[in-house]
C-alpha atoms as a PDB file:
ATOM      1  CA  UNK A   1     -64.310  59.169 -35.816  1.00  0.00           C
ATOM      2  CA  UNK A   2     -62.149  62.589 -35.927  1.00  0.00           C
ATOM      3  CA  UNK A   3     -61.710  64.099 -39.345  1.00  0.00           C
ATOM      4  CA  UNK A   4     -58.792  62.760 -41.603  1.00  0.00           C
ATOM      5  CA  UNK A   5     -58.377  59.239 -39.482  1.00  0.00           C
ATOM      6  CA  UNK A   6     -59.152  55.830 -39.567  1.00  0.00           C
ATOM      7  CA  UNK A   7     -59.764  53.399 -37.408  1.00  0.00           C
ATOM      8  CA  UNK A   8     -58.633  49.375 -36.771  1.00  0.00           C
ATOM      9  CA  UNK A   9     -60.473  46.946 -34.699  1.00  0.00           C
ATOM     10  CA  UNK A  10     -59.131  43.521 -33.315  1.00  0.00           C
ATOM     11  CA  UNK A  11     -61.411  40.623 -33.320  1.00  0.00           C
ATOM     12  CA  UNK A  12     -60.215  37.652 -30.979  1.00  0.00           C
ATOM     13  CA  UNK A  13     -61.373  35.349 -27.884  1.00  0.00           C
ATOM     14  CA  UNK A  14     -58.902  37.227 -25.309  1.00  0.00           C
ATOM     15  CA  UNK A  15     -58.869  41.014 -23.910  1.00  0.00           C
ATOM     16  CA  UNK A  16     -55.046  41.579 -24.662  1.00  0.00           C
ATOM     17  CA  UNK A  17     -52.996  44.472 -26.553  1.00  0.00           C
ATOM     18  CA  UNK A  18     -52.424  44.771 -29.563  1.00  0.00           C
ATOM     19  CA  UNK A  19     -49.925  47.359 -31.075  1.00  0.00           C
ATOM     20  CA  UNK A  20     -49.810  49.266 -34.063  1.00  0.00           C
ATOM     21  CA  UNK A  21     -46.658  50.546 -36.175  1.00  0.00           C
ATOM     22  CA  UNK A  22     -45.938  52.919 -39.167  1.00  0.00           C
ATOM     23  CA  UNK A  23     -43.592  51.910 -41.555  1.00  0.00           C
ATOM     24  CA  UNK A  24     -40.584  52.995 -40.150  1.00  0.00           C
ATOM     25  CA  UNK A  25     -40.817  50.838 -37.543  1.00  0.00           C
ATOM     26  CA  UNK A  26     -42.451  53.632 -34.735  1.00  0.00           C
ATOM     27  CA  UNK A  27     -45.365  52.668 -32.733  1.00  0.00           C
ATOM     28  CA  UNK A  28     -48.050  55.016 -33.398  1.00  0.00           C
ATOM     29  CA  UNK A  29     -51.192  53.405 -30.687  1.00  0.00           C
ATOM     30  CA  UNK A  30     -52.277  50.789 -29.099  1.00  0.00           C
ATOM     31  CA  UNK A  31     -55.320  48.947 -28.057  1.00  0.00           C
ATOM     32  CA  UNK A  32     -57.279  45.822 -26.522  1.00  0.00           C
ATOM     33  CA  UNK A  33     -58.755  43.398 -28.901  1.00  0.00           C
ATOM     34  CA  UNK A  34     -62.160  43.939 -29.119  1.00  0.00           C
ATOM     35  CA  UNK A  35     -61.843  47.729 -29.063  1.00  0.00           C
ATOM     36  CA  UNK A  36     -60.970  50.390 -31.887  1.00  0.00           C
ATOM     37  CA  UNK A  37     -57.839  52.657 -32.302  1.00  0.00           C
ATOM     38  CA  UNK A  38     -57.797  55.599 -34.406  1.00  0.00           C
ATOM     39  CA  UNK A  39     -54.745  56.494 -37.030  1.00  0.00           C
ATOM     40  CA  UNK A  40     -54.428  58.398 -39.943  1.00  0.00           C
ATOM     41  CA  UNK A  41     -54.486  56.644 -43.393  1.00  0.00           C
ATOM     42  CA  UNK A  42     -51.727  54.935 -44.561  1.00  0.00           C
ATOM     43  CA  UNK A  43     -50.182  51.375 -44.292  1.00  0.00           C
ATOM     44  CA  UNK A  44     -49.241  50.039 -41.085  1.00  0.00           C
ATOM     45  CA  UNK A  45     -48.081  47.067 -38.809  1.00  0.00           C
ATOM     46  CA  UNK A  46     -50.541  45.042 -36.005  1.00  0.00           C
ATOM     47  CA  UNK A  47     -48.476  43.216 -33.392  1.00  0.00           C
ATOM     48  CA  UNK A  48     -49.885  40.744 -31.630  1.00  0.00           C
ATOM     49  CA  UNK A  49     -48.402  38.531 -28.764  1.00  0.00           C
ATOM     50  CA  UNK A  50     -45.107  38.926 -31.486  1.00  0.00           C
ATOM     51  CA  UNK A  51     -47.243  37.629 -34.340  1.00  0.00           C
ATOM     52  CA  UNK A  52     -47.612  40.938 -36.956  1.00  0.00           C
ATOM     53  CA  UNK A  53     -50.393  41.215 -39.735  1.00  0.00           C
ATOM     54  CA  UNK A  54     -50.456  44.191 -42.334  1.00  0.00           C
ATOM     55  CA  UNK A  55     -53.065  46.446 -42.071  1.00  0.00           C
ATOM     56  CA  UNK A  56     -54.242  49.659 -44.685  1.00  0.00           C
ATOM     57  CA  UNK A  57     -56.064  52.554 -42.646  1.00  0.00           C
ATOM     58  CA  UNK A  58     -58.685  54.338 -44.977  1.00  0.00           C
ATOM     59  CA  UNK A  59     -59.904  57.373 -44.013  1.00  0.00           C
ATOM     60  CA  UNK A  60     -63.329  57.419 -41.755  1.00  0.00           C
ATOM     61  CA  UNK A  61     -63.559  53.457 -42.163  1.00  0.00           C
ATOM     62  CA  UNK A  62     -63.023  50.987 -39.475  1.00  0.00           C
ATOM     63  CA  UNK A  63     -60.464  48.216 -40.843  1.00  0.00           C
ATOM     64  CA  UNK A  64     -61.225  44.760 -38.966  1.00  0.00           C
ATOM     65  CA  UNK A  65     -58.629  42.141 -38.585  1.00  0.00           C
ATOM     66  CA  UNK A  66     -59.533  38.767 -37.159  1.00  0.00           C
ATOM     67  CA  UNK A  67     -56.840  37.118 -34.822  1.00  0.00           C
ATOM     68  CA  UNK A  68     -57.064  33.210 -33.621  1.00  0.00           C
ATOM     69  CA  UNK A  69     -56.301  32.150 -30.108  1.00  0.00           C
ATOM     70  CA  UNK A  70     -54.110  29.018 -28.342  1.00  0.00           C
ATOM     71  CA  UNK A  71     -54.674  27.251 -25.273  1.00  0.00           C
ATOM     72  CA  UNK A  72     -52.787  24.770 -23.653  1.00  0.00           C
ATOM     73  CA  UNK A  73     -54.786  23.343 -20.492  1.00  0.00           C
ATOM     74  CA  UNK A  74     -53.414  21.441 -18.056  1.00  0.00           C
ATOM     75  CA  UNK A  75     -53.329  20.424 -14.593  1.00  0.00           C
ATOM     76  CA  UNK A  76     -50.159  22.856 -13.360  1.00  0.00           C
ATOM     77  CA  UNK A  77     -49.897  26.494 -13.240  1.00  0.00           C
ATOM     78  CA  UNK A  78     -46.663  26.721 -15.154  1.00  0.00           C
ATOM     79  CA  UNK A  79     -46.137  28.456 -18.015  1.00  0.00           C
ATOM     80  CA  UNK A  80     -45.884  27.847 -21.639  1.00  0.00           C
ATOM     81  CA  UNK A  81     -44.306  29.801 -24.663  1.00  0.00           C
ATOM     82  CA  UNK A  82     -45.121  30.310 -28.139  1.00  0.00           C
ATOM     83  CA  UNK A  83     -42.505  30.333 -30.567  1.00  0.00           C
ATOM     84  CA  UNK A  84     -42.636  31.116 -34.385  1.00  0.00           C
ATOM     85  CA  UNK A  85     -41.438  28.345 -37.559  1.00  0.00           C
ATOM     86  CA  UNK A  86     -37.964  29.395 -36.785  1.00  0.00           C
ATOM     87  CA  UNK A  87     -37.965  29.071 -32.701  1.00  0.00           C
ATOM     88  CA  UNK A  88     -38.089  32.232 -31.620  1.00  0.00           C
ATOM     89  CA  UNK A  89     -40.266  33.058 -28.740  1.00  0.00           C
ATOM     90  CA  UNK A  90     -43.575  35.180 -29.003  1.00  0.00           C
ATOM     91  CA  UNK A  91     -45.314  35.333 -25.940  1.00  0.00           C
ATOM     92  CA  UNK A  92     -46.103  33.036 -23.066  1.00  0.00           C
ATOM     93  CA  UNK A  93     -48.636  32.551 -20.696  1.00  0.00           C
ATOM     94  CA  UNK A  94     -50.132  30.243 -17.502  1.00  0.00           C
ATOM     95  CA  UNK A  95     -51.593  26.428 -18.641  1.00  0.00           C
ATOM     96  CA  UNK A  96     -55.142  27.389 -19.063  1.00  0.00           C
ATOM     97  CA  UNK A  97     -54.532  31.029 -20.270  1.00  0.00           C
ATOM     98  CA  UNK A  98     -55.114  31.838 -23.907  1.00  0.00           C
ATOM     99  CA  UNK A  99     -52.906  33.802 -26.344  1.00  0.00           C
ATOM    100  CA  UNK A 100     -54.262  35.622 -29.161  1.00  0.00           C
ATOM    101  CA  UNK A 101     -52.373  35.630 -32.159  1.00  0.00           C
ATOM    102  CA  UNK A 102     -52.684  36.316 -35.910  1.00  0.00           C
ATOM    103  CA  UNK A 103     -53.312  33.591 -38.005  1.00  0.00           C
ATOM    104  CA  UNK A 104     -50.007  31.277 -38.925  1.00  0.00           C
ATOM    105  CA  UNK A 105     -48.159  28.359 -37.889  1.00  0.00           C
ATOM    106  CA  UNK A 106     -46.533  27.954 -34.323  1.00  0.00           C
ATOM    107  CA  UNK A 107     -44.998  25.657 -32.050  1.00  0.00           C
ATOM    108  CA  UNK A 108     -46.058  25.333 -28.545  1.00  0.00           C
ATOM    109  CA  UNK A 109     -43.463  24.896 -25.532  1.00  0.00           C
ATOM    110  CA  UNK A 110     -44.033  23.604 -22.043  1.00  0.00           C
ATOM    111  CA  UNK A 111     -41.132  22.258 -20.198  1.00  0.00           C
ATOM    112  CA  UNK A 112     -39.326  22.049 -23.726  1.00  0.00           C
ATOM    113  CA  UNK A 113     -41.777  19.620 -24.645  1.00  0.00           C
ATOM    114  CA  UNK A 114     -43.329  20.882 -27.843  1.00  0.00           C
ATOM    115  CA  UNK A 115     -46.286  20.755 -30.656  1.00  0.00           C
ATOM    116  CA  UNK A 116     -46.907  22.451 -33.794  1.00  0.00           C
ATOM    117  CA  UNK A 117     -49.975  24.435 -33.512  1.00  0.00           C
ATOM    118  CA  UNK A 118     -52.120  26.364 -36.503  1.00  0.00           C
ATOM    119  CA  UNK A 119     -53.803  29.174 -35.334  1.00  0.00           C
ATOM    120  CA  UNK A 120     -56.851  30.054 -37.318  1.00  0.00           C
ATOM    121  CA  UNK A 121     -59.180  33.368 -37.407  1.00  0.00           C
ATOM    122  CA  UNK A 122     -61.698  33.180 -35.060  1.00  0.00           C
ATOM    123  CA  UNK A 123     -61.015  30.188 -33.576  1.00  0.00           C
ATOM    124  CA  UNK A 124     -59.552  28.799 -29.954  1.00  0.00           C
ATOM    125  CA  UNK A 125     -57.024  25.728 -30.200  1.00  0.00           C
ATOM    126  CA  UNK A 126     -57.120  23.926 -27.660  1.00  0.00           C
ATOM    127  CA  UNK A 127     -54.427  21.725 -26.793  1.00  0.00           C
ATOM    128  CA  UNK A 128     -53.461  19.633 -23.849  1.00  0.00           C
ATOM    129  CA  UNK A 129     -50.908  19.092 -21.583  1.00  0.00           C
ATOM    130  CA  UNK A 130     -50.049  15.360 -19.705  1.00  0.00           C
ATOM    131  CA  UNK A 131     -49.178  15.463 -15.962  1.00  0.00           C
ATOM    132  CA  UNK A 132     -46.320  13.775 -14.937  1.00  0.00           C
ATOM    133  CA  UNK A 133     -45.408  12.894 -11.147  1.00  0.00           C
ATOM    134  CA  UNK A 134     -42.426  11.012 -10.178  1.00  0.00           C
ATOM    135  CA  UNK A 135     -43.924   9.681  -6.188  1.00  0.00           C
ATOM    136  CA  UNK A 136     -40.944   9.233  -3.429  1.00  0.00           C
ATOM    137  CA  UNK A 137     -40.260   9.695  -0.230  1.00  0.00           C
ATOM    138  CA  UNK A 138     -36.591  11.516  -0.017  1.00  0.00           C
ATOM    139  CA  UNK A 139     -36.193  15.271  -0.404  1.00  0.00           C
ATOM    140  CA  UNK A 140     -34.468  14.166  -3.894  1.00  0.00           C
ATOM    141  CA  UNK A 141     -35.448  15.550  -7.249  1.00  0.00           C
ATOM    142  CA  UNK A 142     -36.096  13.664 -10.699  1.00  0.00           C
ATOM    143  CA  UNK A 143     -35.337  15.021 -14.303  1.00  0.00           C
ATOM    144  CA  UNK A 144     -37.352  14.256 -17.551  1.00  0.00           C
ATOM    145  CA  UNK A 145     -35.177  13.302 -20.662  1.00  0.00           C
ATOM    146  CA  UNK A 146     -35.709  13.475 -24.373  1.00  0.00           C
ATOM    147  CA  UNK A 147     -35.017  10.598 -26.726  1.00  0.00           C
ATOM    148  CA  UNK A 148     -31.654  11.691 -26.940  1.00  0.00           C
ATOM    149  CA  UNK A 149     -30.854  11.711 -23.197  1.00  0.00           C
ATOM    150  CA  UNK A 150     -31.231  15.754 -23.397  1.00  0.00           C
ATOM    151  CA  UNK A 151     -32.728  16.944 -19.469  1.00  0.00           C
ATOM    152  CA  UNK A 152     -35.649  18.950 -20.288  1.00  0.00           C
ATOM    153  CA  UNK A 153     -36.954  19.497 -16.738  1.00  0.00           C
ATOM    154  CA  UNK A 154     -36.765  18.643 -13.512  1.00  0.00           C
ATOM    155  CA  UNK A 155     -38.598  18.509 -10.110  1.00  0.00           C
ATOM    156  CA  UNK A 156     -38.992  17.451  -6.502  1.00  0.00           C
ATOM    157  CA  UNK A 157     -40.318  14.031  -5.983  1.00  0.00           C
ATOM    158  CA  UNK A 158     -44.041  13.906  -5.634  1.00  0.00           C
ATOM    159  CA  UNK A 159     -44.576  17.345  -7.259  1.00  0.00           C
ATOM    160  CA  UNK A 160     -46.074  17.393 -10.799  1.00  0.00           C
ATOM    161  CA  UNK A 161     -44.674  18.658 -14.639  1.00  0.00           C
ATOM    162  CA  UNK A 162     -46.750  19.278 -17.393  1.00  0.00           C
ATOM    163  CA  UNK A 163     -45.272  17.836 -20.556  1.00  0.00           C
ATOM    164  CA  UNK A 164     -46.704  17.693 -23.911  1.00  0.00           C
ATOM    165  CA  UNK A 165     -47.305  14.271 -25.381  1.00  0.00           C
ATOM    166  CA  UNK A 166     -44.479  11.683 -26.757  1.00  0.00           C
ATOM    167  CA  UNK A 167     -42.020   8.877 -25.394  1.00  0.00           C
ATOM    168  CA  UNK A 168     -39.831  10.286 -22.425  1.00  0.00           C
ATOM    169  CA  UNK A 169     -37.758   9.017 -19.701  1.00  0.00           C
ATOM    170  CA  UNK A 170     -37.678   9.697 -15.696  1.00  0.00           C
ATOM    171  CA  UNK A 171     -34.048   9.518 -14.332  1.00  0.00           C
ATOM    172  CA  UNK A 172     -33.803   9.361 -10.583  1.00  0.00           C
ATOM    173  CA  UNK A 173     -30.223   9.548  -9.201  1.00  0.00           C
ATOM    174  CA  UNK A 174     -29.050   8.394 -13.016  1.00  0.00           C
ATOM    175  CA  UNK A 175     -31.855   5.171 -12.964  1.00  0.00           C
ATOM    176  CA  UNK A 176     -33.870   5.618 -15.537  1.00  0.00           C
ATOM    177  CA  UNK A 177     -37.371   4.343 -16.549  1.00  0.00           C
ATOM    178  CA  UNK A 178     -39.393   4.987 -20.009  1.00  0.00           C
ATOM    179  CA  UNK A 179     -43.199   7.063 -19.743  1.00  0.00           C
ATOM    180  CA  UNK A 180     -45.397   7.578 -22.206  1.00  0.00           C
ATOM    181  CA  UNK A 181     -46.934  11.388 -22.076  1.00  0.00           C
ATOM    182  CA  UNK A 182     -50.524  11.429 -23.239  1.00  0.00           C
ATOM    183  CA  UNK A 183     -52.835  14.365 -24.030  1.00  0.00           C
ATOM    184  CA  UNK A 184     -54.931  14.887 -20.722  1.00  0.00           C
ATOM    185  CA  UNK A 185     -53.373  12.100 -19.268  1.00  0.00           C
ATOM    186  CA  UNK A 186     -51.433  11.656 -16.062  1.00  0.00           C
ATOM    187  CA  UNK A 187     -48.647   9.260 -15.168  1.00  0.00           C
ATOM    188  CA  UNK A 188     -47.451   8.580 -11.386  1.00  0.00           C
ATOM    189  CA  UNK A 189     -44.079   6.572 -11.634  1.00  0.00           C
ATOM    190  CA  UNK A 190     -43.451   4.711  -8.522  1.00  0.00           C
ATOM    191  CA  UNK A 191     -39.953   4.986  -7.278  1.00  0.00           C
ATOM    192  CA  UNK A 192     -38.697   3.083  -4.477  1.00  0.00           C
ATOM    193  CA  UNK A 193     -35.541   3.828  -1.703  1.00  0.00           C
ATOM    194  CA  UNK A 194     -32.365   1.981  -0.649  1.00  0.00           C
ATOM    195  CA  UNK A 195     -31.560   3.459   3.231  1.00  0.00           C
ATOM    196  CA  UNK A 196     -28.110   1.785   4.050  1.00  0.00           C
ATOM    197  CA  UNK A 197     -28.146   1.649   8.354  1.00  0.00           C
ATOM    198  CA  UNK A 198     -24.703   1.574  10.198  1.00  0.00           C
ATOM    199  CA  UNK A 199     -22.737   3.396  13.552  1.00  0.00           C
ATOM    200  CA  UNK A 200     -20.181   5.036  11.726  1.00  0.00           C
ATOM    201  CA  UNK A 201     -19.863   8.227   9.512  1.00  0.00           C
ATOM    202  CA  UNK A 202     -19.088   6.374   5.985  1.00  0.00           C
ATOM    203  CA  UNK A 203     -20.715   6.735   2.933  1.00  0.00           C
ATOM    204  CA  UNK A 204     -22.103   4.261   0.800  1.00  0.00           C
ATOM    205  CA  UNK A 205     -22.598   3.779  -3.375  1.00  0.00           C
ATOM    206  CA  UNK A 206     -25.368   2.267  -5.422  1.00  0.00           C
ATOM    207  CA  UNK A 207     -24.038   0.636  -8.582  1.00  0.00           C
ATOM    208  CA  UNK A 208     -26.415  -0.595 -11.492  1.00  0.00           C
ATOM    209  CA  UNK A 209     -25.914  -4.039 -13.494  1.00  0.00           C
ATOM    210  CA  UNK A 210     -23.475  -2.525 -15.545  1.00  0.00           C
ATOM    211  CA  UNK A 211     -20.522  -1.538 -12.816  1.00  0.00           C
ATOM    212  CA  UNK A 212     -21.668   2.470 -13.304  1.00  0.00           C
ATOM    213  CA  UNK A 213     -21.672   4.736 -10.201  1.00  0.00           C
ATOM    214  CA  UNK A 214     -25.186   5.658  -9.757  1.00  0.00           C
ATOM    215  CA  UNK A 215     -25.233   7.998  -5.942  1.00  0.00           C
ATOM    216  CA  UNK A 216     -23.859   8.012  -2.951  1.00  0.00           C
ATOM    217  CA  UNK A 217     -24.891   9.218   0.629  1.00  0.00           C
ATOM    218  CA  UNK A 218     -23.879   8.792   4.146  1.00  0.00           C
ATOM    219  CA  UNK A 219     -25.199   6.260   5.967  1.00  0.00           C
ATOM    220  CA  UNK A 220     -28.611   6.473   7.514  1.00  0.00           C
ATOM    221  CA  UNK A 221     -29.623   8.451   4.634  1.00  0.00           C
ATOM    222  CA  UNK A 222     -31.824   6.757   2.097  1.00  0.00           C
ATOM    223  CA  UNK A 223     -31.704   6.979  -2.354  1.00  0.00           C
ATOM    224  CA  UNK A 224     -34.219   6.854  -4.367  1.00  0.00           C
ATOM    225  CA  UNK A 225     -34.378   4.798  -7.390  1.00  0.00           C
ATOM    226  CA  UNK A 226     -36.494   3.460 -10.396  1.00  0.00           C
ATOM    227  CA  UNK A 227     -37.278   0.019  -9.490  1.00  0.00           C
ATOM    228  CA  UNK A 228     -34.875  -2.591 -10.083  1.00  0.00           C
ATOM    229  CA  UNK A 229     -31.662  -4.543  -8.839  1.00  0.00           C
ATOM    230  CA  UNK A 230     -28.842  -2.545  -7.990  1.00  0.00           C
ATOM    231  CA  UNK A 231     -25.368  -3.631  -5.787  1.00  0.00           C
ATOM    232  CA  UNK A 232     -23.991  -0.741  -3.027  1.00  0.00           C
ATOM    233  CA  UNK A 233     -20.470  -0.842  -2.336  1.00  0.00           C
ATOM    234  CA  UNK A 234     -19.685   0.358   0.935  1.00  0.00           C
ATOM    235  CA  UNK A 235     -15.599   0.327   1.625  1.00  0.00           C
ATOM    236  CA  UNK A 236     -14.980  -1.650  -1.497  1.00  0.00           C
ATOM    237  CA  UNK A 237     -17.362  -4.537  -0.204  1.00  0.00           C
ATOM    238  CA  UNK A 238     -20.165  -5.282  -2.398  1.00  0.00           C
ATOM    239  CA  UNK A 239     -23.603  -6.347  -1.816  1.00  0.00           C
ATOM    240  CA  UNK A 240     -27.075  -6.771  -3.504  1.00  0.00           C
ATOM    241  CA  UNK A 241     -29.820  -4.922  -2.716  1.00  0.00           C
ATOM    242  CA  UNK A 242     -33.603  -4.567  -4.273  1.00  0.00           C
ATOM    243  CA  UNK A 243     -35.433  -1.483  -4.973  1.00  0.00           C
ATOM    244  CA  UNK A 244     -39.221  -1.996  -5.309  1.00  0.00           C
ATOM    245  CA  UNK A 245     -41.781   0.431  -5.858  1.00  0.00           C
ATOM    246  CA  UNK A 246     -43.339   2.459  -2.894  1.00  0.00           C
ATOM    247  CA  UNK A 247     -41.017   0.861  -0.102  1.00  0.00           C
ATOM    248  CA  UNK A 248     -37.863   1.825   1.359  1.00  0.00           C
ATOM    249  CA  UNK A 249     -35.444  -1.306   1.523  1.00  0.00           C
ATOM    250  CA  UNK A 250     -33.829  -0.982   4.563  1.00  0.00           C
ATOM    251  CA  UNK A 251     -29.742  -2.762   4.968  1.00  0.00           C
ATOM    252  CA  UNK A 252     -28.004  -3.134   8.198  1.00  0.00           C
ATOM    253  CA  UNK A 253     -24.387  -3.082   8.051  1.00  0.00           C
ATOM    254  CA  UNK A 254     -21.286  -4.568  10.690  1.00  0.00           C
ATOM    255  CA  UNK A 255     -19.058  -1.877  12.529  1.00  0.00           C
ATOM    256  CA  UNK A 256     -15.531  -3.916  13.046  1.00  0.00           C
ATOM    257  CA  UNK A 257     -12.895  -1.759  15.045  1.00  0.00           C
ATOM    258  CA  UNK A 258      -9.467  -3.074  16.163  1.00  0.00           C
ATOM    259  CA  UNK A 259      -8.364  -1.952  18.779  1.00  0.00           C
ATOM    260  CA  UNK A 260      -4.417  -0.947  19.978  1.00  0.00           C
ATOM    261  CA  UNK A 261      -1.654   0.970  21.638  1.00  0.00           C
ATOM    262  CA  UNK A 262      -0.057   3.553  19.142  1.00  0.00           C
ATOM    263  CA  UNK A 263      -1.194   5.521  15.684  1.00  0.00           C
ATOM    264  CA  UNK A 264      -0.895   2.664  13.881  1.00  0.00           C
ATOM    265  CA  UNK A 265      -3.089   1.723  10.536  1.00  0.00           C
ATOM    266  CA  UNK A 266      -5.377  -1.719  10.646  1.00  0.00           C
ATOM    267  CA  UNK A 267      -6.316  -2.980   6.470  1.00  0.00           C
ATOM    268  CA  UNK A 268      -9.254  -4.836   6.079  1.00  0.00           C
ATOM    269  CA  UNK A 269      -9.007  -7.579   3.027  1.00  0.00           C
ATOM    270  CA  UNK A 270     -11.734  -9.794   1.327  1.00  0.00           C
ATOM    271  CA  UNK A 271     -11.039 -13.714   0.963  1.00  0.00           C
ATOM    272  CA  UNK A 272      -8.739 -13.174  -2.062  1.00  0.00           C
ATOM    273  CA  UNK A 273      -6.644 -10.905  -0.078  1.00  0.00           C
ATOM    274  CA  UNK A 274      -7.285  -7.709  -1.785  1.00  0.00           C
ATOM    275  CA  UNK A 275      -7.621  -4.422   0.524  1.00  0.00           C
ATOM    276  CA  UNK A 276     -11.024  -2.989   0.867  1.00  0.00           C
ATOM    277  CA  UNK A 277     -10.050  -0.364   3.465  1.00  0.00           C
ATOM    278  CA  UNK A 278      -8.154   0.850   6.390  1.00  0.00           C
ATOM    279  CA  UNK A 279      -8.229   3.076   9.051  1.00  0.00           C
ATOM    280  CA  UNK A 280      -6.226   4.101  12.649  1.00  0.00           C
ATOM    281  CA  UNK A 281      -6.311   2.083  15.286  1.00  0.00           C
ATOM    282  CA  UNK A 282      -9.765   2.158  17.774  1.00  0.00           C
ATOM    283  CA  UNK A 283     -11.410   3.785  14.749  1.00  0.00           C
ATOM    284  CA  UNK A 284     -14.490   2.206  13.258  1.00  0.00           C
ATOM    285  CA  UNK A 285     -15.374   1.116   9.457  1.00  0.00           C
ATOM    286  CA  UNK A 286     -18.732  -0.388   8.885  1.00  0.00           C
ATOM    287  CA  UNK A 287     -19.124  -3.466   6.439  1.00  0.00           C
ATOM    288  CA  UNK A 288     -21.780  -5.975   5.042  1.00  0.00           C
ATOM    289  CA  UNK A 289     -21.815  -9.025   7.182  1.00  0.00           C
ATOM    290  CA  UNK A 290     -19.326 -12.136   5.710  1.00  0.00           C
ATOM    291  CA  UNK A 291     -15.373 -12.926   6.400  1.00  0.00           C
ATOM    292  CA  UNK A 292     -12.528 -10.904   6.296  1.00  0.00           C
ATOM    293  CA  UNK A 293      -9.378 -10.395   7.563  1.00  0.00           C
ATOM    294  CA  UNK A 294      -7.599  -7.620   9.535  1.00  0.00           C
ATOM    295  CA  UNK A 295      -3.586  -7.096   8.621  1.00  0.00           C
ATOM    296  CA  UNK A 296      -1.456  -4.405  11.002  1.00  0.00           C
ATOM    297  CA  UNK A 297       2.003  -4.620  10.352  1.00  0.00           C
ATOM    298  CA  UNK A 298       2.709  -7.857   9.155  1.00  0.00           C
ATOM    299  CA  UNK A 299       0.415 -10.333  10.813  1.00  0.00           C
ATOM    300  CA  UNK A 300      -3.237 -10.774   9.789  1.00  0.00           C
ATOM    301  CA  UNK A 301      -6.192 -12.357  11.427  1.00  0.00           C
ATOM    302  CA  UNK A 302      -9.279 -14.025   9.885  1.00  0.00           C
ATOM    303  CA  UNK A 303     -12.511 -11.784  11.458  1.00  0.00           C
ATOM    304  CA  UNK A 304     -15.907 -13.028  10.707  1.00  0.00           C
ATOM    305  CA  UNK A 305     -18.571  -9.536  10.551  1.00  0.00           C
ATOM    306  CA  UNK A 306     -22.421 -10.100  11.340  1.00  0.00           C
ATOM    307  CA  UNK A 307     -25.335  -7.775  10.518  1.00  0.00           C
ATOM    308  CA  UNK A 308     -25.790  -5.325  13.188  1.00  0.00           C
ATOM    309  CA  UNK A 309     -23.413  -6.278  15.320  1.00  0.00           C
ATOM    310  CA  UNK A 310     -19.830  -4.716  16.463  1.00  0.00           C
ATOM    311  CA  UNK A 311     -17.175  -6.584  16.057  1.00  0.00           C
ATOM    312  CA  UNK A 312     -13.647  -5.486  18.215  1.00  0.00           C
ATOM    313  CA  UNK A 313     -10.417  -6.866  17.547  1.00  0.00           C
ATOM    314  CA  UNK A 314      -8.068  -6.661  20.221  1.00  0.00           C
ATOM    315  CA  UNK A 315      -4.406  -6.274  18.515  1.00  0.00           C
END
């Protein structure tokens, strides 16, 4: 040890910096836990991963400080963050990486999940992240909500998110179905698909019990859901359909067309009379199957519609 100096030494479970300040705030050196740094006497600052400890420097004596460490393991390799009582973030780190801090009380973030965590000196705390895996098989992405409905993260269908434990909700194309996150633990929520088959370019909407607008895509192209009963609407008609876990439900639709001279308009109207659609003459729309009738002009004619067939009107 040079003449006149001092010297500080780390103690902790990881190899990471540590930095040391004067009092005004200016870093004076810098080491790796484990190893000592040299200073003059006098009082000074460690900081550590954002966590600070005080620290006197006596001359030719080694000062020893003893840090604590947190791990969060899991089965990703995302990252989580360490935060301080009052939220702001310290460090972060990969799931199965540990942090070295001083000893205090911290909260621990992964995918705004969170934990208090009390990091003593010499010790490792280990906590431990749930997996969570919303299985499907459309290129569609799920969220995880909060209690309050608040999105806290999101991912492709089939990939995984490591949460922290507590009661949280999947939402798949605004379905949503309650999971309980457990320490170590890993839940695989089973969604299922609604693929709505017709001819023509249309879209169709899935509606839950409730009359809300859920998602919408062209036909051909399937949804994914939670499991349950929903109702699509396709040109104002309605019909059920099921979702059930691990299928795709499959619904075949009717193509009418009417066909005539001119640019005129055809309507299509349910059995109260109410207009569901139009469209220009010797153009397609696509329907469930049932009865309806076709108005141009002023005259209408009853037209039954069956599942997968095309139905022409001659006008």
């Amino acid at each position: 040890m040079a003449a006149g100096q001092g010297a500080v030494q780390i103690t902790g479970s990881t190899d990471q910096y540590f930095y040391l300040s004067d009092g005004s705030g200016k870093s004076v050196t810098n080491g790796k836990i484990g190893t000592a740094v040299h200073a003059k006497p006098g009082e000074y600052r460690i900081k550590l991963n954002g966590s600070t400890h005080p620290v006197v420097v006596k001359e030719k004596m080694l000062t020893k400080c003893s840090a604590g460490a947190v791990l969060l393991s899991g089965l990703t390799d995302e990252y989580y963050y360490v935060q301080d009582v009052t939220g702001a973030s310290l460090a972060n780190g990969k799931i199965g990486q540990a942090l070295d801090f001083f000893p205090d009380k911290y909260r621990v973030v992964v995918n705004k999940t969170s934990t208090e965590a009390e990091v003593k000196p010499g010790a490792v705390l280990e906590l431990k992240a749930g997996l969570l895996r919303a299985l499907g098989t459309t290129d569609e992405y799920y969220y995880v909500l909060d209690s309050t409905g608040a999105n806290l993260a999101n991912n492709k269908l089939s990939a995984p998110l490591s949460l922290l434990p507590g009661n949280l909700s999947v939402k798949i194309n605004n379905s949503t179905a309650p999971v309980r996150i457990t320490a170590g633990g890993t839940i695989e929520l089973q969604t299922g698909a609604v693929m709505v088959q017709g001819t023509t370019d249309e879209y169709y909407y899935v509606i839950d019990a409730t009359g809300n607008q859920l998602a919408n895509n062209k036909l051909n192209r399937a949804l994914s859901f939670v499991e349950g009963a929903y109702t699509v609407k396709l040109n104002n008609a309605k019909f059920a359909v099921k979702v059930e876990a691990g299928k795709t439900s499959e619904y075949q639709t009717a193509t009418l067309t009417v066909k005539g001279a001119g640019n005129a308009y055809y309507y299509v109207l349910d059995a109260n009379g109410t207009n569901l659609a139009s469209n220009k003459l010797n153009q397609p729309l696509a329907f469930p199957d049932g009865s309806y009738s076709v108005k141009v002009g002023n005259e209408t004619r009853p037209v039954t519609l069956a599942t997968a067939k095309a139905v022409v009107v001659n006008w």
